[in-house]
C-alpha atoms as a PDB file:
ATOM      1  CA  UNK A   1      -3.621   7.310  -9.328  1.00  0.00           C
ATOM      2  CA  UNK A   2      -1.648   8.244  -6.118  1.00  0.00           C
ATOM      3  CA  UNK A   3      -0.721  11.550  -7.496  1.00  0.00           C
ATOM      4  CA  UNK A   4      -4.646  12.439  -7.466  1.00  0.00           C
ATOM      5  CA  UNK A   5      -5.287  11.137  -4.371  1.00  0.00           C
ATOM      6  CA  UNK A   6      -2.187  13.185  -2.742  1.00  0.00           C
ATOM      7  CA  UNK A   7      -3.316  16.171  -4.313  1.00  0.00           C
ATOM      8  CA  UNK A   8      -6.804  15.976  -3.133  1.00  0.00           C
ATOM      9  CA  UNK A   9      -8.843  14.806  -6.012  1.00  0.00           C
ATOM     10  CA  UNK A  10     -10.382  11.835  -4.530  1.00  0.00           C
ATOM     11  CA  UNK A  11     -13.088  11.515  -7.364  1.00  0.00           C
ATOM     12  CA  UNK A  12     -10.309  11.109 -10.038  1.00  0.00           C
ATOM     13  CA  UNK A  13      -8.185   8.696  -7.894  1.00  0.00           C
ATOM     14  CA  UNK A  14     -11.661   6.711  -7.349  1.00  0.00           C
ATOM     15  CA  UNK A  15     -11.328   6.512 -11.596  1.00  0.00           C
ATOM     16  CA  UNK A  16      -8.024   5.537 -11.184  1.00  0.00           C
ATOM     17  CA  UNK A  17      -8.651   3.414  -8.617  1.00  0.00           C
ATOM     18  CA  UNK A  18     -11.252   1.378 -11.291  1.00  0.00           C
ATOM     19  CA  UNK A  19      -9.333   1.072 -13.852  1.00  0.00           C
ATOM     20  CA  UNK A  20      -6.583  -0.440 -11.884  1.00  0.00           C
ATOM     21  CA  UNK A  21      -8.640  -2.896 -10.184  1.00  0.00           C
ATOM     22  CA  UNK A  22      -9.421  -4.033 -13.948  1.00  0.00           C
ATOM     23  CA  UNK A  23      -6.304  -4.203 -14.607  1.00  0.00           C
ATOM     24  CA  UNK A  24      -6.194  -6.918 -11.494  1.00  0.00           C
ATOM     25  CA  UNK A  25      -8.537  -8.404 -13.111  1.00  0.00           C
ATOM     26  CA  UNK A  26      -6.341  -9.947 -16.223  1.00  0.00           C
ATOM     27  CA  UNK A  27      -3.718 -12.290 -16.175  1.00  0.00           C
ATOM     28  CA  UNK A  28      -1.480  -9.173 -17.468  1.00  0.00           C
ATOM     29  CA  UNK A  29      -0.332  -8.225 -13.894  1.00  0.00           C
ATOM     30  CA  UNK A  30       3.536  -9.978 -13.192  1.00  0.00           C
ATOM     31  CA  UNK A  31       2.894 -13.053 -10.273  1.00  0.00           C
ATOM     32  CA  UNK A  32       5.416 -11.525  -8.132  1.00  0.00           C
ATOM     33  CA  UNK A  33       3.945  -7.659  -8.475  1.00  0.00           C
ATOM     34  CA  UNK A  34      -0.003  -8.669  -7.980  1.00  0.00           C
ATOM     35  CA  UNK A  35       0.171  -8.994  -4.181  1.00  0.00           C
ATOM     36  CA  UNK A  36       1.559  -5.308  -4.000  1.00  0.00           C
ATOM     37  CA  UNK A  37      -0.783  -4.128  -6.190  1.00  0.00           C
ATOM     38  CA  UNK A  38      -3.660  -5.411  -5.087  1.00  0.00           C
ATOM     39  CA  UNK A  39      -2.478  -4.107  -1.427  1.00  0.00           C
ATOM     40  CA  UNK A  40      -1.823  -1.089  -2.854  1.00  0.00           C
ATOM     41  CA  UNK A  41      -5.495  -1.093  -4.543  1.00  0.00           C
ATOM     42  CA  UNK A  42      -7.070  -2.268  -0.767  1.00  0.00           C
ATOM     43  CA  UNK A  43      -5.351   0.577   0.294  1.00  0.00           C
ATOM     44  CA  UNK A  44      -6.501   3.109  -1.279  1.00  0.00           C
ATOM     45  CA  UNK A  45     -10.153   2.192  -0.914  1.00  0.00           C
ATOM     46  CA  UNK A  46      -9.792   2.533   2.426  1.00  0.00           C
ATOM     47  CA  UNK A  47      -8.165   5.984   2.242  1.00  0.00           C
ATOM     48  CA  UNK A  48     -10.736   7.394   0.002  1.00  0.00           C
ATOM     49  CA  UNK A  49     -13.478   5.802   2.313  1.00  0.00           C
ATOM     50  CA  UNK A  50     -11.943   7.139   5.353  1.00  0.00           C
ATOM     51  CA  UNK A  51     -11.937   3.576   7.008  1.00  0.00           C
ATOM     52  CA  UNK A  52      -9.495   3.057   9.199  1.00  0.00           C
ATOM     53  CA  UNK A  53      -9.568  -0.106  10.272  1.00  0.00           C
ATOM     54  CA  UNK A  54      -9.480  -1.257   7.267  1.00  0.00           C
ATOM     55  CA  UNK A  55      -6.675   0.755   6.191  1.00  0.00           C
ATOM     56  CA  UNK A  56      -4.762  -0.674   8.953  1.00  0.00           C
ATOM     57  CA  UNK A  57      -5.649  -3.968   8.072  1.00  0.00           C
ATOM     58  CA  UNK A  58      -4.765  -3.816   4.394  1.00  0.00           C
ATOM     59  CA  UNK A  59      -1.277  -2.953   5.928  1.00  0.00           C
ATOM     60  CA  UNK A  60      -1.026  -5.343   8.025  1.00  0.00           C
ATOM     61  CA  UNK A  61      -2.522  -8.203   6.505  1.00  0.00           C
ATOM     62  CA  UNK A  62      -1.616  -7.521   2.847  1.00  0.00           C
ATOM     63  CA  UNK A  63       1.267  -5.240   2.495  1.00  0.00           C
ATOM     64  CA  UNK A  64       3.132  -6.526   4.440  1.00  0.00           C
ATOM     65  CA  UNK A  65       2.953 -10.352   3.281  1.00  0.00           C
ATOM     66  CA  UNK A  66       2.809  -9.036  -0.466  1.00  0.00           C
ATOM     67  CA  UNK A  67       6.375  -6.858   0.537  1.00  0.00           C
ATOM     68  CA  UNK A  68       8.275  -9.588   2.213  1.00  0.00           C
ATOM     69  CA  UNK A  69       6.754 -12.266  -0.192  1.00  0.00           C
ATOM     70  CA  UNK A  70       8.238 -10.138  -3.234  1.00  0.00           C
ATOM     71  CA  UNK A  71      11.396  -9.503  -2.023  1.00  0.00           C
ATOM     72  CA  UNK A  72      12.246 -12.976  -0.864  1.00  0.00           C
ATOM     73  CA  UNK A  73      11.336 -14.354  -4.189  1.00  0.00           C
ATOM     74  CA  UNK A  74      12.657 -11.714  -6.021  1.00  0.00           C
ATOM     75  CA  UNK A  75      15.776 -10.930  -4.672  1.00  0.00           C
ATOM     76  CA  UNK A  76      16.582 -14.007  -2.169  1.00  0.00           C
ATOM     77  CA  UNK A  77      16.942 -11.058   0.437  1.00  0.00           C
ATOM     78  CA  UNK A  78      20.126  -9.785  -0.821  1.00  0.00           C
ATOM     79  CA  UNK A  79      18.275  -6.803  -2.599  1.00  0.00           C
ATOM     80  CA  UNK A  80      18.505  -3.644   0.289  1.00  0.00           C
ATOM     81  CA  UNK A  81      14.811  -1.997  -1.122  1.00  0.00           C
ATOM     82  CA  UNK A  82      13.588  -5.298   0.795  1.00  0.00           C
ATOM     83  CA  UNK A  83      14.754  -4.000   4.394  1.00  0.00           C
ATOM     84  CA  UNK A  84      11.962  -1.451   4.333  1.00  0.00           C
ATOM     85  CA  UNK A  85       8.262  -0.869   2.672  1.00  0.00           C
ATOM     86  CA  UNK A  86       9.192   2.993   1.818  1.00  0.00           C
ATOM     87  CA  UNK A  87       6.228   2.627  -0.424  1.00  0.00           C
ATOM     88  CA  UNK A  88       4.308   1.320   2.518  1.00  0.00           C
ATOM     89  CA  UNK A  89       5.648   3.926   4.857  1.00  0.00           C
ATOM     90  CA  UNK A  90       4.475   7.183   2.646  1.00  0.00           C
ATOM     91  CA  UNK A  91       1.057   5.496   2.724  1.00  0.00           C
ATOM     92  CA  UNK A  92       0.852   5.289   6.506  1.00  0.00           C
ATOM     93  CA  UNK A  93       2.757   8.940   6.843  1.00  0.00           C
ATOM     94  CA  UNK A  94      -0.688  10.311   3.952  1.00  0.00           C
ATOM     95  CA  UNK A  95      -3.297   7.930   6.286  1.00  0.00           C
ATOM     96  CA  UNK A  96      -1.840   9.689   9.137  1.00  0.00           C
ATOM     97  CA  UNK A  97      -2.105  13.196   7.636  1.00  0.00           C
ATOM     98  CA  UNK A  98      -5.769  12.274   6.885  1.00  0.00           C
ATOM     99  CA  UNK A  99      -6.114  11.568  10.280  1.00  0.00           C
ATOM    100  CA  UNK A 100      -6.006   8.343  10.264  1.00  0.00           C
ATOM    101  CA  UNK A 101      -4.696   6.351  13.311  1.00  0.00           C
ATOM    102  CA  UNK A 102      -2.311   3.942  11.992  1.00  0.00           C
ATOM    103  CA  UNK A 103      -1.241   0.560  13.140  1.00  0.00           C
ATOM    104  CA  UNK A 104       0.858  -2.404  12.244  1.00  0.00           C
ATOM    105  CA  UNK A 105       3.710  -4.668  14.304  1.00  0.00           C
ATOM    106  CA  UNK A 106       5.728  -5.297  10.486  1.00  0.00           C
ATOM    107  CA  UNK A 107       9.450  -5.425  10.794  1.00  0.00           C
ATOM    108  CA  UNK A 108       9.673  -3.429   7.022  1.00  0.00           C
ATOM    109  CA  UNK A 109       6.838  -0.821   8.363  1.00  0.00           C
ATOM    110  CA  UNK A 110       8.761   0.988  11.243  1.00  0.00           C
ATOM    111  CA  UNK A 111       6.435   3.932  11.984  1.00  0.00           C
ATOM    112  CA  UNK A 112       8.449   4.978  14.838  1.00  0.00           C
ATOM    113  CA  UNK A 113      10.610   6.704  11.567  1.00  0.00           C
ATOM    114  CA  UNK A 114       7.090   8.885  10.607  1.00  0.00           C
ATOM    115  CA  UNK A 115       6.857  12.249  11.421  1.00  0.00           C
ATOM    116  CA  UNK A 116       3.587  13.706  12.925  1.00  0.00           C
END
């Protein structure tokens, strides 16, 4: 799904994007990993649509609750791939190369790391 959408092919990362929000839809998807995938799913509408502010709301609203919520339960913040949302982090760094103004104030979402 991502790889399409980083390569350009929007129309088969909107496919993607479908059956993945189905897959949301069942009970199939692990408690802990449903809040980062459906942030990862609000994301990418809003890359694909271009929308901005809701890009940077997705991130702020439910990336970075679903990433701090799954590592605290997860790992009891002991685990050191909860210091920092890398996953979140190349998704700003592609919204920014799709020039995309990017915003959040989340402690695992420094952006002051991103290149331009």
């Amino acid at each position: 799904m991502w790889k399409a959408l980083f390569q350009g092919r929007d129309d088969e990362a909107r496919a993607a994007l479908q059956v993945a929000e189905a897959g949301l839809a069942t009970d199939k998807v692990h408690r802990i990993a449903r809040g980062l995938c459906e942030s990862n799913a609000a994301l990418m509408t809003a890359l694909l649509a271009g929308d901005t502010a809701a890009f940077n709301d997705a991130l702020k609203t439910l990336r970075a609750k679903a990433f701090e919520k799954t590592y605290r339960q997860s790992s009891s913040g002991e685990n050191p791939d909860g210091y920092m949302d890398l996953e979140g982090l190349a998704l700003a760094s592609f919204a920014r190369r799709r020039g995309m103004k990017v915003e959040t104030d989340s402690v695992y979402l420094p952006l002051n790391i991103l290149v331009d």
